[in-house]
N, C-alpha and C. Protein backbone atom coordinates (compact mmCIF):
# COMPACT_ATOMS: atom_id res chain seq x y z
N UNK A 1 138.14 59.60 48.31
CA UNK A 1 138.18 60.69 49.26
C UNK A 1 136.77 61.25 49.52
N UNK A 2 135.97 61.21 48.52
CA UNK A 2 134.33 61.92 48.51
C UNK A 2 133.21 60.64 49.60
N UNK A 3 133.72 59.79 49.89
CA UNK A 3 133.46 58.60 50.24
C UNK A 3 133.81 59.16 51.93
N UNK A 4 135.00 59.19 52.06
CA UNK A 4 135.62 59.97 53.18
C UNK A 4 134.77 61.40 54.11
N UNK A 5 134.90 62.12 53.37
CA UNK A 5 134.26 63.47 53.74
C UNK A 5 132.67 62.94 53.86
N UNK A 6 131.95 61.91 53.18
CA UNK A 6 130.52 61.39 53.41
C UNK A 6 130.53 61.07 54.41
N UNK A 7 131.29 60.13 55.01
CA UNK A 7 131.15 59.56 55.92
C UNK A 7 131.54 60.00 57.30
N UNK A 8 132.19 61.22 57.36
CA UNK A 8 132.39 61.75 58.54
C UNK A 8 131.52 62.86 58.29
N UNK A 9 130.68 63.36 57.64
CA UNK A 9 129.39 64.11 57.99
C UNK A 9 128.50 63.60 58.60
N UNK A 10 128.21 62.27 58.15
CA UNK A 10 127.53 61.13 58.51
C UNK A 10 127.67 61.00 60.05
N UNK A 11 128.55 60.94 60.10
CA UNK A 11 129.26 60.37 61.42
C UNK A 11 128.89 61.87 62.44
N UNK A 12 129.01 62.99 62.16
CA UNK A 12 129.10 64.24 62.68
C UNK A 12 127.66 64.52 62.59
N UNK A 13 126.75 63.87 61.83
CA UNK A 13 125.52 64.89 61.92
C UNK A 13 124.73 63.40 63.15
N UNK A 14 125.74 62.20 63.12
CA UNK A 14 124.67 61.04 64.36
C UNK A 14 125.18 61.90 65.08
N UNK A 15 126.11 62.00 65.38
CA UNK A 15 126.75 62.62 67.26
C UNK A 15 126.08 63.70 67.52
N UNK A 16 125.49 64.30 66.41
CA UNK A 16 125.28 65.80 67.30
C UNK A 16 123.76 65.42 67.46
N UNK A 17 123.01 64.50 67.03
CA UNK A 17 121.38 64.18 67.28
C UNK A 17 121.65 63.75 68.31
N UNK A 18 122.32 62.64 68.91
CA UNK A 18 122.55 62.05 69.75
C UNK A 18 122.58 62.64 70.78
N UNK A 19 123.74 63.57 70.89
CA UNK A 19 123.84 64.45 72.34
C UNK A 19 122.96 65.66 72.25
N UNK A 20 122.43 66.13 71.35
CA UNK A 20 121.14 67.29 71.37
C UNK A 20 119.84 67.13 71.00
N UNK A 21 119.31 66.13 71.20
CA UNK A 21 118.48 65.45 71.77
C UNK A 21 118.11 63.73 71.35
N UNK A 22 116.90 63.39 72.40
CA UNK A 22 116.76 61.61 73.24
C UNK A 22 115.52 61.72 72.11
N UNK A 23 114.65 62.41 71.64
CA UNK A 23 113.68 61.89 70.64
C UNK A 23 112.35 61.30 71.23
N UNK A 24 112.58 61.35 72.89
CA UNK A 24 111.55 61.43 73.89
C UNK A 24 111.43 62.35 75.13
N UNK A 25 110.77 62.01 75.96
CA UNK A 25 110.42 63.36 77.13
C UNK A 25 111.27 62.33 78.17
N UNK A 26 112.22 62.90 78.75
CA UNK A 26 113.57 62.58 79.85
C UNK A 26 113.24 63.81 80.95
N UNK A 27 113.60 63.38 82.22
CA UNK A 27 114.41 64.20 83.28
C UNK A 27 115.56 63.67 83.25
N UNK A 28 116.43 63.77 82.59
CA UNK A 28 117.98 63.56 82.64
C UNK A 28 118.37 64.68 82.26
N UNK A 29 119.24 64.96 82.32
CA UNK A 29 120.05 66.42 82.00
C UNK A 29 120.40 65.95 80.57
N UNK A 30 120.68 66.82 79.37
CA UNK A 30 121.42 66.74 78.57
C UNK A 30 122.31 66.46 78.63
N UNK A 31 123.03 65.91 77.71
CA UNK A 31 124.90 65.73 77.25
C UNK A 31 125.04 66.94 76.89
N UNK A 32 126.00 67.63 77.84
CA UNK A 32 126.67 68.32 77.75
C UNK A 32 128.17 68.26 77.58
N UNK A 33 129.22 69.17 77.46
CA UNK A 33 130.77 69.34 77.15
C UNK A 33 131.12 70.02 78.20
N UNK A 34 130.65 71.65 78.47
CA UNK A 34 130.65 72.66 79.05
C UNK A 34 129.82 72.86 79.81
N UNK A 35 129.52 72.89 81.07
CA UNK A 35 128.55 72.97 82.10
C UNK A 35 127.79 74.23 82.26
N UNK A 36 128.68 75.36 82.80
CA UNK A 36 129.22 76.32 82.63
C UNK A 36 128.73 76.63 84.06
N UNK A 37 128.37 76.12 84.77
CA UNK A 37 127.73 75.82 86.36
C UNK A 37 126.42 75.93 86.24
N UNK A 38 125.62 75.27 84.90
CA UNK A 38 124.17 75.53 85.34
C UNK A 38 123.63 73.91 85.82
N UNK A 39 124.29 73.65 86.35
CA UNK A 39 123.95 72.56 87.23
C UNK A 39 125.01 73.08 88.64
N UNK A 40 124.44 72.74 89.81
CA UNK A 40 125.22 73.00 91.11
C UNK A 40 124.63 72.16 92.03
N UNK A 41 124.95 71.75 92.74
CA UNK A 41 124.56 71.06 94.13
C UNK A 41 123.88 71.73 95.33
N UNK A 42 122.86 71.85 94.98
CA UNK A 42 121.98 72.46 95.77
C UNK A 42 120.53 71.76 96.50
N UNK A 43 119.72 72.02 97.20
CA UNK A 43 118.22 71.98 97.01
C UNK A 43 117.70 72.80 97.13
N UNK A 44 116.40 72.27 96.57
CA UNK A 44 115.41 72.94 96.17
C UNK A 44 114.44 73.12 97.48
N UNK A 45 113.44 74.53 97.15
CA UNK A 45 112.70 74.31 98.96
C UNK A 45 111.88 73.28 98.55
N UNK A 46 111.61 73.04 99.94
CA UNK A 46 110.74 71.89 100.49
C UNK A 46 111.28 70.67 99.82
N UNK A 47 112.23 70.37 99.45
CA UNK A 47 112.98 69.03 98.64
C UNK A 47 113.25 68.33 99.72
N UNK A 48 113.58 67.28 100.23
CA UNK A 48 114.03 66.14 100.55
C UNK A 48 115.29 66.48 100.78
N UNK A 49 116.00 66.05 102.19
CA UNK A 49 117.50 66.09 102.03
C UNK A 49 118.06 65.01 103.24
N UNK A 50 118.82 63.86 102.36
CA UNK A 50 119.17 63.37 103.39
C UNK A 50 120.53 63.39 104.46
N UNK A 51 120.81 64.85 104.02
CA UNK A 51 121.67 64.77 105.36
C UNK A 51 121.26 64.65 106.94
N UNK A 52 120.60 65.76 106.87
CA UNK A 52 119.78 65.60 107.90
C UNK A 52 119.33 64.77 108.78
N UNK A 53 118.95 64.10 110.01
CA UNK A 53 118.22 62.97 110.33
C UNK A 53 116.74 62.75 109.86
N UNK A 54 116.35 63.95 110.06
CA UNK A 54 114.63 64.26 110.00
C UNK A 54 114.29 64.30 108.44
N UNK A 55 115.55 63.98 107.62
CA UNK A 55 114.75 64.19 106.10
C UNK A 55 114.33 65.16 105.36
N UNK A 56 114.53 66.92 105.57
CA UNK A 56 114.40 67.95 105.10
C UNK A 56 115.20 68.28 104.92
N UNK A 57 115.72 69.33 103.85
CA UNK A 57 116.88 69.82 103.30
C UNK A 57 116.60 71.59 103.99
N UNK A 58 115.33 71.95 104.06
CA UNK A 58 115.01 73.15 104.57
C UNK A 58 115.09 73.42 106.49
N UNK A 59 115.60 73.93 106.80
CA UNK A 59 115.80 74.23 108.18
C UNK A 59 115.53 75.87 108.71
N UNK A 60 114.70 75.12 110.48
CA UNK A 60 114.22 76.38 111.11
C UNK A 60 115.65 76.97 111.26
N UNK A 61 115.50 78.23 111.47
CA UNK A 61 116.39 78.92 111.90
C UNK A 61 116.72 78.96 113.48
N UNK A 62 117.66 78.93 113.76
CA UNK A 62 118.27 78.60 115.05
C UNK A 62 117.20 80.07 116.20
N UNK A 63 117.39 79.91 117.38
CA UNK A 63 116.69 80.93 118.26
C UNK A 63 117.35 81.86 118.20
N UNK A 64 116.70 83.39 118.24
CA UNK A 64 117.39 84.17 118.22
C UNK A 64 118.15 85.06 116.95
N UNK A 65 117.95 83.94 115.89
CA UNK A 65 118.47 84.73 114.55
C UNK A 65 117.47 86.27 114.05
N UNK A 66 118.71 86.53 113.62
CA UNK A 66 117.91 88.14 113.53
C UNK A 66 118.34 88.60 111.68
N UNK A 67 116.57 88.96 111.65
CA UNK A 67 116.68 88.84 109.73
C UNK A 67 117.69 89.85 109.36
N UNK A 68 118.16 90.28 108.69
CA UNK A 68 119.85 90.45 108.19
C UNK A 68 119.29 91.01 106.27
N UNK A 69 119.65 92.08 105.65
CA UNK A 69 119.68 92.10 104.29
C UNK A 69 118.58 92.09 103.62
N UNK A 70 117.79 91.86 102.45
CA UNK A 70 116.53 92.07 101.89
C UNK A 70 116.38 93.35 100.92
N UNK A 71 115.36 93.23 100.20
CA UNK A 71 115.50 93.53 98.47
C UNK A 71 115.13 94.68 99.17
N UNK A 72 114.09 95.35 100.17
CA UNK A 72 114.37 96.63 100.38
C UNK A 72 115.25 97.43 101.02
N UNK A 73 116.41 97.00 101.37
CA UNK A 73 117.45 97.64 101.97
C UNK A 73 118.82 97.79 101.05
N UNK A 74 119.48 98.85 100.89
CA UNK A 74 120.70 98.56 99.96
C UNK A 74 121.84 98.58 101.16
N UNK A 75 122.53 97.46 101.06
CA UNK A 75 123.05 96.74 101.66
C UNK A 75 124.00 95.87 101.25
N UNK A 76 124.76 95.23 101.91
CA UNK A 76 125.67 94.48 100.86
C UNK A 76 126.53 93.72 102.41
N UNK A 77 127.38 92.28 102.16
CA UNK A 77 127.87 91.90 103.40
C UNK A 77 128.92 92.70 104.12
N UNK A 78 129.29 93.68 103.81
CA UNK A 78 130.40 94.61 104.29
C UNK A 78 129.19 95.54 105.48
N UNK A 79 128.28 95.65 104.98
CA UNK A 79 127.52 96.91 106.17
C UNK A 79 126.03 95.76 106.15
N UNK A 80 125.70 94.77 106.48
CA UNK A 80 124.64 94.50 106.76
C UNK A 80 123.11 95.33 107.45
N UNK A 81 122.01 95.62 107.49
CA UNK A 81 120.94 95.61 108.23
C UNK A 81 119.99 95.35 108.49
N UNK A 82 119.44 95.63 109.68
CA UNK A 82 118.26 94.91 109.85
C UNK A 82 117.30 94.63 109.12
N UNK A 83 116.38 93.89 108.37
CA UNK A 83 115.24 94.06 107.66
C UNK A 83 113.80 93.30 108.39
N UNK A 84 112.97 94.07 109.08
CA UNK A 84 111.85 93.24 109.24
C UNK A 84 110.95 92.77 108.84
N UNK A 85 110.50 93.13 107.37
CA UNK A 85 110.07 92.58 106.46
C UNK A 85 110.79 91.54 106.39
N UNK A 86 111.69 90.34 106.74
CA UNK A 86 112.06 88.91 106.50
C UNK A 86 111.12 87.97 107.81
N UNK A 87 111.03 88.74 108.96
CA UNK A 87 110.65 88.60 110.01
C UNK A 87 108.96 88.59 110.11
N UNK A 88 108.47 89.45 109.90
CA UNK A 88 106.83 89.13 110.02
C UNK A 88 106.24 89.55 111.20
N UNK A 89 106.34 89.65 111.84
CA UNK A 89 106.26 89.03 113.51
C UNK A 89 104.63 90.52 113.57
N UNK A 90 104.56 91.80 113.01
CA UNK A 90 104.26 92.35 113.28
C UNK A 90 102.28 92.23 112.62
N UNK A 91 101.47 91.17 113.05
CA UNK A 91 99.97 90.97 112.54
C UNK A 91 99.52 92.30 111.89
N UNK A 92 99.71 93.52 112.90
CA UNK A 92 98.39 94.31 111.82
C UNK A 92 99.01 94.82 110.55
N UNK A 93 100.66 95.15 110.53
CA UNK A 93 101.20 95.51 109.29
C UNK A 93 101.23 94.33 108.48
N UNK A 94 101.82 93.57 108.97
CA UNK A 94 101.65 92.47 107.42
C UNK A 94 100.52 91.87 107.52
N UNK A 95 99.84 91.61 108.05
CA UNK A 95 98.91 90.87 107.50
C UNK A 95 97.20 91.22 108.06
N UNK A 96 97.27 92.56 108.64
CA UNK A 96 96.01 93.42 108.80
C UNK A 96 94.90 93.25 109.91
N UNK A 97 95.69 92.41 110.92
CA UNK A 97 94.82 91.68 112.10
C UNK A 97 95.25 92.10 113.15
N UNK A 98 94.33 92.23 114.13
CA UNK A 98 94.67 92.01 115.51
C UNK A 98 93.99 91.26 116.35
N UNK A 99 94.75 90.50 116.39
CA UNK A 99 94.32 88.89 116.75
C UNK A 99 93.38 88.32 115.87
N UNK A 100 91.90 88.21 116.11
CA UNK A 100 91.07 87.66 114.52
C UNK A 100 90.53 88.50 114.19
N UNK A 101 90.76 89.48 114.34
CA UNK A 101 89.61 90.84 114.01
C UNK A 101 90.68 91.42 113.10
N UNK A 102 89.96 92.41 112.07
CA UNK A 102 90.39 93.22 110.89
C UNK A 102 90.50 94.31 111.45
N UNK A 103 92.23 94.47 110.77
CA UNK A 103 92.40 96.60 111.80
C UNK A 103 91.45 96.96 110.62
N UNK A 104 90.61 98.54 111.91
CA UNK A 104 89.85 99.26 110.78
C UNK A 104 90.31 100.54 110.65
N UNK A 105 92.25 100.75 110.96
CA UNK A 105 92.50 102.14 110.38
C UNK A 105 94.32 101.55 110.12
N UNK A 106 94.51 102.69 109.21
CA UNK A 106 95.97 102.29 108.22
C UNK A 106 96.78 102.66 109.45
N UNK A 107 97.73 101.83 109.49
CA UNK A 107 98.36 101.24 110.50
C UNK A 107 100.24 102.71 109.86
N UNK A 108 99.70 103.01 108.83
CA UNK A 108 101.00 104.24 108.70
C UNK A 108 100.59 105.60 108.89
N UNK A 109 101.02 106.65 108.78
CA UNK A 109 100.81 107.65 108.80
C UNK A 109 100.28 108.19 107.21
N UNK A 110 98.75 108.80 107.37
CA UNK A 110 98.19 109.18 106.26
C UNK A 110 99.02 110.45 106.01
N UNK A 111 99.50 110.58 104.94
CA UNK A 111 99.98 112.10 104.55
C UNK A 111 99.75 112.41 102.85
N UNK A 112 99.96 113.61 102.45
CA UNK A 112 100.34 113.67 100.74
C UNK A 112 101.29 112.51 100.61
N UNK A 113 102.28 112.47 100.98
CA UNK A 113 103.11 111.57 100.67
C UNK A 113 103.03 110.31 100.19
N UNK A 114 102.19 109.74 101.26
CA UNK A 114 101.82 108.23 101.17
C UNK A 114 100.19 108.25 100.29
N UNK A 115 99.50 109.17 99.93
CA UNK A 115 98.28 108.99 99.15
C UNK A 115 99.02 109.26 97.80
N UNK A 116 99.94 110.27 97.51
CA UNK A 116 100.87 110.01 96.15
C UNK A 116 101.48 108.90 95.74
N UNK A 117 102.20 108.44 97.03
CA UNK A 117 102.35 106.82 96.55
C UNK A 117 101.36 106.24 96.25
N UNK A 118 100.71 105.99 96.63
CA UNK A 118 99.47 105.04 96.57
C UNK A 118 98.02 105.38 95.43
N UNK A 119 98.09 106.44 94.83
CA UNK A 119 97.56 106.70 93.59
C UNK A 119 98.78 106.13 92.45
N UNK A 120 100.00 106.40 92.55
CA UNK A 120 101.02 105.70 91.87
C UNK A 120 100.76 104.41 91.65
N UNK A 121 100.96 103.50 92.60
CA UNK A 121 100.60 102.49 93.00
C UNK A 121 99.13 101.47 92.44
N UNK A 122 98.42 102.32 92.73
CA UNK A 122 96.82 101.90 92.34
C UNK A 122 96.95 101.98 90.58
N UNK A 123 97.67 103.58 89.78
CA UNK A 123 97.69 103.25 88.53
C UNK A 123 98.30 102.31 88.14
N UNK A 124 99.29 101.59 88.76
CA UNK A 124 99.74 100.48 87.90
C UNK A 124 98.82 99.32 87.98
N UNK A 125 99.09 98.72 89.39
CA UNK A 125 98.38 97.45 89.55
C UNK A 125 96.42 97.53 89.77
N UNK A 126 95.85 98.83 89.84
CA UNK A 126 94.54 98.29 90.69
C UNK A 126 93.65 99.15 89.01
N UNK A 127 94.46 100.16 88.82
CA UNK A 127 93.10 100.83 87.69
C UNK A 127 92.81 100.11 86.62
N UNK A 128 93.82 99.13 85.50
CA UNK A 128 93.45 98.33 84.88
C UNK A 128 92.34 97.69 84.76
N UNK A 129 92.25 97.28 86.28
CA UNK A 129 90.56 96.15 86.13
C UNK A 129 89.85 97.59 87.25
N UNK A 130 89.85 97.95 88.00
CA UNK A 130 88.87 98.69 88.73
C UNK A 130 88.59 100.05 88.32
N UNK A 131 89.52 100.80 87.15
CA UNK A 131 89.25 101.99 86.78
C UNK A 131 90.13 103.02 87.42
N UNK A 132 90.11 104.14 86.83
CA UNK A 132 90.65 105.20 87.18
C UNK A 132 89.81 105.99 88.79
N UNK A 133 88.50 105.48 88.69
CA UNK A 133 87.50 106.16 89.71
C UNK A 133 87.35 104.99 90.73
N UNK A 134 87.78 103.80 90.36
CA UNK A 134 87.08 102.99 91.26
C UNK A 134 86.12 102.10 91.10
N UNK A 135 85.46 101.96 89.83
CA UNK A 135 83.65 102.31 89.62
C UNK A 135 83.97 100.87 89.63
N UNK A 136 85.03 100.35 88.75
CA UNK A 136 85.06 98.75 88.26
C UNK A 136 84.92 98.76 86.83
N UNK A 137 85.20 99.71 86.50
CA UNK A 137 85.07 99.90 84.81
C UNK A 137 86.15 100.13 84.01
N UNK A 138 87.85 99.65 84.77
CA UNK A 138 88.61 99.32 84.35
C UNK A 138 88.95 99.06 82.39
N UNK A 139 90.25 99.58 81.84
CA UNK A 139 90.33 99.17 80.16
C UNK A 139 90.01 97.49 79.65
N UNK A 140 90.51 96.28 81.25
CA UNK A 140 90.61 95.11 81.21
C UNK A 140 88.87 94.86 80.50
N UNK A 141 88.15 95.51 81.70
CA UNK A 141 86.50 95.54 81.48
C UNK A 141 86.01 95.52 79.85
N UNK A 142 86.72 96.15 79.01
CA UNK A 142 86.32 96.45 77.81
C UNK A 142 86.98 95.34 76.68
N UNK A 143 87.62 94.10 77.51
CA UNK A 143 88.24 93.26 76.57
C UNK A 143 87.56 91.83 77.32
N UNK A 144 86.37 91.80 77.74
CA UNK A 144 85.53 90.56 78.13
C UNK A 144 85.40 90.07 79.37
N UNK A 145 86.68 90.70 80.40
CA UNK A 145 86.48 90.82 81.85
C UNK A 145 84.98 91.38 82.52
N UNK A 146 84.05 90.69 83.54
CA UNK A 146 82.96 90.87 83.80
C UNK A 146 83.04 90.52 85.78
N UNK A 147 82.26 91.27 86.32
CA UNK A 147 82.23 91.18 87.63
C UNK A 147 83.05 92.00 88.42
N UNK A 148 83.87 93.29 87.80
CA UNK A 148 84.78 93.83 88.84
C UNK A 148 83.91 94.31 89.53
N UNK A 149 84.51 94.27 90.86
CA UNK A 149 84.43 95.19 91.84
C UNK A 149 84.57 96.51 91.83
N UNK A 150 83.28 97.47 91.93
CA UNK A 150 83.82 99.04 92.40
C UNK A 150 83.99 99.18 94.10
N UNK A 151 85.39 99.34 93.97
CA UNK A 151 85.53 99.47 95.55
C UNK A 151 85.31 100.90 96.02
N UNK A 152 84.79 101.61 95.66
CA UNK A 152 84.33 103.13 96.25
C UNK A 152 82.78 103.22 96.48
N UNK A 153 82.17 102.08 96.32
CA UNK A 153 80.80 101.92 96.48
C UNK A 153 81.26 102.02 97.91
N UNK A 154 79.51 101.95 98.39
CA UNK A 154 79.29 101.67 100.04
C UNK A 154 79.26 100.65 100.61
N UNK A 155 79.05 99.70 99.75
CA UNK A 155 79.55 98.42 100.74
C UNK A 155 80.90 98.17 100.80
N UNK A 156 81.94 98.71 100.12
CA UNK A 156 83.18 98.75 100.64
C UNK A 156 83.93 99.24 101.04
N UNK A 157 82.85 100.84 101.44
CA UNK A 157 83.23 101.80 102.06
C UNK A 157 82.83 101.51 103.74
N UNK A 158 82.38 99.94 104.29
CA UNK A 158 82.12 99.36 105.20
C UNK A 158 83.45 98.23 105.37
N UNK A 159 84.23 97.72 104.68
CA UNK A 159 84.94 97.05 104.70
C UNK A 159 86.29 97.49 105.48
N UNK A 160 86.61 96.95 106.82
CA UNK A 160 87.95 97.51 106.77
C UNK A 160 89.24 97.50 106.42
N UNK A 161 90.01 98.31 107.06
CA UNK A 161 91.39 98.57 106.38
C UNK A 161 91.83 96.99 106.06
N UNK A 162 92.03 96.44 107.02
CA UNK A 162 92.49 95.15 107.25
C UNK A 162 92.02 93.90 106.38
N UNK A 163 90.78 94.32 106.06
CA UNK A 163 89.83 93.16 105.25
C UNK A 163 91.17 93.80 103.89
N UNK A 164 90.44 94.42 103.13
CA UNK A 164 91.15 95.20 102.22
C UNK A 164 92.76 95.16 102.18
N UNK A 165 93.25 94.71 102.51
CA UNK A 165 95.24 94.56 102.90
C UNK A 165 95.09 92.75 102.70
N UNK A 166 94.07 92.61 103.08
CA UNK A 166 94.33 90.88 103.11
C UNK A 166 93.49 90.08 101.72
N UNK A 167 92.72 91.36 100.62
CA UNK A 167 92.11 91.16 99.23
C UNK A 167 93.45 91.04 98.54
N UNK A 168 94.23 92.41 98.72
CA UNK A 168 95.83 92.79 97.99
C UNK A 168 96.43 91.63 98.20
N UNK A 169 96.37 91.12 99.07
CA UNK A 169 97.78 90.22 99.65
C UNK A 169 97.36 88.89 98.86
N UNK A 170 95.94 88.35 98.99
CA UNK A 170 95.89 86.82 98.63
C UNK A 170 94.79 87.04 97.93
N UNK A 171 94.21 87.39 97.57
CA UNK A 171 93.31 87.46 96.10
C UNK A 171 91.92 87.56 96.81
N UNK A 172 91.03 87.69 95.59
CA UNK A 172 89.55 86.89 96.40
C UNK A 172 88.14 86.88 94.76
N UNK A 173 88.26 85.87 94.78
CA UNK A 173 87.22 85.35 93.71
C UNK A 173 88.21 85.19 92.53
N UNK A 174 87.90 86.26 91.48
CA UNK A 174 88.77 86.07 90.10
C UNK A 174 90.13 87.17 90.28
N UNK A 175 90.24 87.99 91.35
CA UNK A 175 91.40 88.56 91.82
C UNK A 175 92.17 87.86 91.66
N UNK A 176 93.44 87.83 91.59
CA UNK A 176 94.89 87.34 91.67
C UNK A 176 95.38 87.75 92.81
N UNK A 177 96.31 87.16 93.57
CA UNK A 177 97.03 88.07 95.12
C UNK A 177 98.29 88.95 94.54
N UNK A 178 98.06 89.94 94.25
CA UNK A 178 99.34 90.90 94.71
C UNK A 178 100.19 91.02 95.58
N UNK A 179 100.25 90.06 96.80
CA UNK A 179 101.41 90.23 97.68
C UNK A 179 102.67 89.79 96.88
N UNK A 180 103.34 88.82 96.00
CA UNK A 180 104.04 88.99 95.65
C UNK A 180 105.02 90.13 94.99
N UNK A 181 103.56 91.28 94.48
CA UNK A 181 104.17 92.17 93.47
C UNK A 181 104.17 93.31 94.04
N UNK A 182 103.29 93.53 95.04
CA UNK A 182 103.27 94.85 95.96
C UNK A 182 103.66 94.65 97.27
N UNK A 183 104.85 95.98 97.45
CA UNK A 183 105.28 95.80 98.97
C UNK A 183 104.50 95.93 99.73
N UNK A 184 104.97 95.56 101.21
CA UNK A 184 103.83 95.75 102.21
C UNK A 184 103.47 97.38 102.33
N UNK A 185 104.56 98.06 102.36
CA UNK A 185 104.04 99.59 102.59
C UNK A 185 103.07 99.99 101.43
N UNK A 186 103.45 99.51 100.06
CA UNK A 186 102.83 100.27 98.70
C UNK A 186 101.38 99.66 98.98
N UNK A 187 100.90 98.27 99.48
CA UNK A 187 99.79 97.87 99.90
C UNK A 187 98.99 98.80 100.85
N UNK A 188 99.60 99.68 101.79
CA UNK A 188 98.82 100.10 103.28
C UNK A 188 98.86 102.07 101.88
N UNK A 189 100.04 101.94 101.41
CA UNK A 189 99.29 103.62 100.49
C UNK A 189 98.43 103.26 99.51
N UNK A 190 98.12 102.11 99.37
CA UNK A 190 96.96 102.18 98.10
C UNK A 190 96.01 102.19 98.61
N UNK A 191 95.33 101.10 99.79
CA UNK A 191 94.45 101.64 100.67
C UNK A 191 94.08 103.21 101.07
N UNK A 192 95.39 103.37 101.33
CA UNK A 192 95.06 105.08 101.91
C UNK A 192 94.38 105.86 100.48
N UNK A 193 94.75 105.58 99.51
CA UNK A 193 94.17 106.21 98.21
C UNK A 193 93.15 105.88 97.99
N UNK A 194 92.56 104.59 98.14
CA UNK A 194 91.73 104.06 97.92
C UNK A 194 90.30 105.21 98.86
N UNK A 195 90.88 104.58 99.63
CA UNK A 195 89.77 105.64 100.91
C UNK A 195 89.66 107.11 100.27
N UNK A 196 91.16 107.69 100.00
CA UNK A 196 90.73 109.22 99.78
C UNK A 196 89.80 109.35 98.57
N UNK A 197 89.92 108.02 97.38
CA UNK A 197 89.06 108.39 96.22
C UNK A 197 87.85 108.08 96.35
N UNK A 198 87.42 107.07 97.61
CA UNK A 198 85.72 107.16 97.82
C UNK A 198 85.30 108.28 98.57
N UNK A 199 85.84 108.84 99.15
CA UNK A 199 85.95 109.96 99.92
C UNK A 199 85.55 110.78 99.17
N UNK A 200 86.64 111.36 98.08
CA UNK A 200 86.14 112.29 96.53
C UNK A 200 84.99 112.72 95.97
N UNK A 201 84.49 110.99 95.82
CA UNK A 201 83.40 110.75 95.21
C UNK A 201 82.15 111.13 95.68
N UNK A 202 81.99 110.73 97.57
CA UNK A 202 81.12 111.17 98.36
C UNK A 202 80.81 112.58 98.89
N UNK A 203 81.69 113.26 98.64
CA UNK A 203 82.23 114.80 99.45
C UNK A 203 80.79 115.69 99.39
N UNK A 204 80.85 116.21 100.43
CA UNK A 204 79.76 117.40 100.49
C UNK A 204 80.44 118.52 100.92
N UNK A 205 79.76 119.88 100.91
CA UNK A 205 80.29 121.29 100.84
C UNK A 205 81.30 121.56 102.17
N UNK A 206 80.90 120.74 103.27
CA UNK A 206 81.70 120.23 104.59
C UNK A 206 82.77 120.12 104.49
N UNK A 207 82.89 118.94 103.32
CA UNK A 207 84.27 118.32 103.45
C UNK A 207 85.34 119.41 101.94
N UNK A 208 84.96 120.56 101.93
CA UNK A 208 85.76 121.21 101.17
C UNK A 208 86.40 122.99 102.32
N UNK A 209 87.21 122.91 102.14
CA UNK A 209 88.28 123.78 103.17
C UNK A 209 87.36 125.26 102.95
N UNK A 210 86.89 126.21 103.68
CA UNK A 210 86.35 127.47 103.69
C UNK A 210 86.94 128.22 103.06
N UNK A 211 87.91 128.47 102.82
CA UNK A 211 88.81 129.03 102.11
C UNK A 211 89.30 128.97 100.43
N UNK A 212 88.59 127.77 100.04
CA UNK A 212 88.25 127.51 98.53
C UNK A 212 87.09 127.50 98.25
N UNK A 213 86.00 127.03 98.57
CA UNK A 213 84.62 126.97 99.02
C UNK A 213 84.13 128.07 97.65
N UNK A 214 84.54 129.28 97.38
CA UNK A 214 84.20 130.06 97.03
C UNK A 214 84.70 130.02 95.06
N UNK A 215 85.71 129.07 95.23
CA UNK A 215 86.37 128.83 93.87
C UNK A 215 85.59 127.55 92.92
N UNK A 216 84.26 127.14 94.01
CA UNK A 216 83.64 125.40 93.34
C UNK A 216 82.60 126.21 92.36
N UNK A 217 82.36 125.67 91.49
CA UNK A 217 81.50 126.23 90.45
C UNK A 217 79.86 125.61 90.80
N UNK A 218 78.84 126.11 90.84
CA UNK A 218 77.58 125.76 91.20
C UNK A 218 77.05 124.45 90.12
């Protein structure tokens, strides 16, 4: 009987090497029992599909389709709406141009509102490497990062809006692009912050309201 019970351990510990793993590097799917649907019949973008005649599995959208739903709208298929952020269509908001030229003013309405966002905004994604001021002297700076940019200097207080929306969006040098991670609006209030904190920095007795003027310490 001890002979017995050996041999179906034996037997139980090949099967389970066998189906949990090949002992080399495969694109085959595992042996599985239970699927559980993480395999489905789908493609992938830009994959190959031969239903089609033309050989793409990805397709234009017919004329006339109108973008429908999107992560900034709460929404659901019972009340659909519009979202134009799927659409694009609009150069100087998404993507800071008019025609080849760089817009050189924020294409939203500057208010508290949108410079609160956009100091929000800037503390997460921009002060890390550029600082709390701008300077480029970021906490990243102090762990071997070298070359930031202070964007409140004057040469990028020459740069326009548009140049600046299209750094956020797709990177530039050792930058990374933030368009994935920042919406298009949180992009056009960080700008706007951006401006008000070189602004800050530059200010003369002018640019302080007559009416406080009297509260600045010499």
């Amino acid at each position: 009987m001890r002979w017995v019970f050996l041999g179906l351990a034996m037997l139980t510990a090949l099967i389970i090497r066998e189906m949990g793993t090949r002992g080399t590097v495969s694109d085959r799917r595992p042996l599985m029992v239970f699927s559980d649907m993480d395999f489905q019949p789908r493609y992938n973008p830009q994959a190959a599909g031969p239903f089609f005649a033309d050989g793409r599995a990805m397709r234009t959208p017919p004329a006339g389709t109108v973008p429908f739903g999107g992560t900034d709208y709460e929404c659901d298929a019972g009340s659909p709406r519009q979202n134009p952020d799927l659409l694009r269509e609009d150069d100087v908001y998404y993507r800071g141009k008019k025609g080849t030229a760089w817009v050189t003013a924020n294409p939203l309405r500057v208010d508290m509102k949108l410079l609160q966002r956009g100091q929000e905004r800037y503390g997460i994604f921009c002060a890390p490497c550029h600082g709390a001021t701008g300077k480029g002297n970021g906490v990243i700076t102090q762990y071997g990062l070298t070359g930031v940019a202070g964007i409140t200097d004057a040469l990028h207080a020459l740069m326009p809006e548009g140049q600046f929306f299209d750094v956020i969006s797709n990177g530039k040098g050792r930058m990374m692009p933030y368009g994935p991670q920042i919406k298009v609006r949180d992009r056009w209030a960080i700008i706007a912050y951006v401006r008000a904190l070189a602004r800050s920095q530059n200010a003369g007795i002018t640019d302080v309201p007559e009416s406080i003027r009297g509260e600045l310490k010499p």
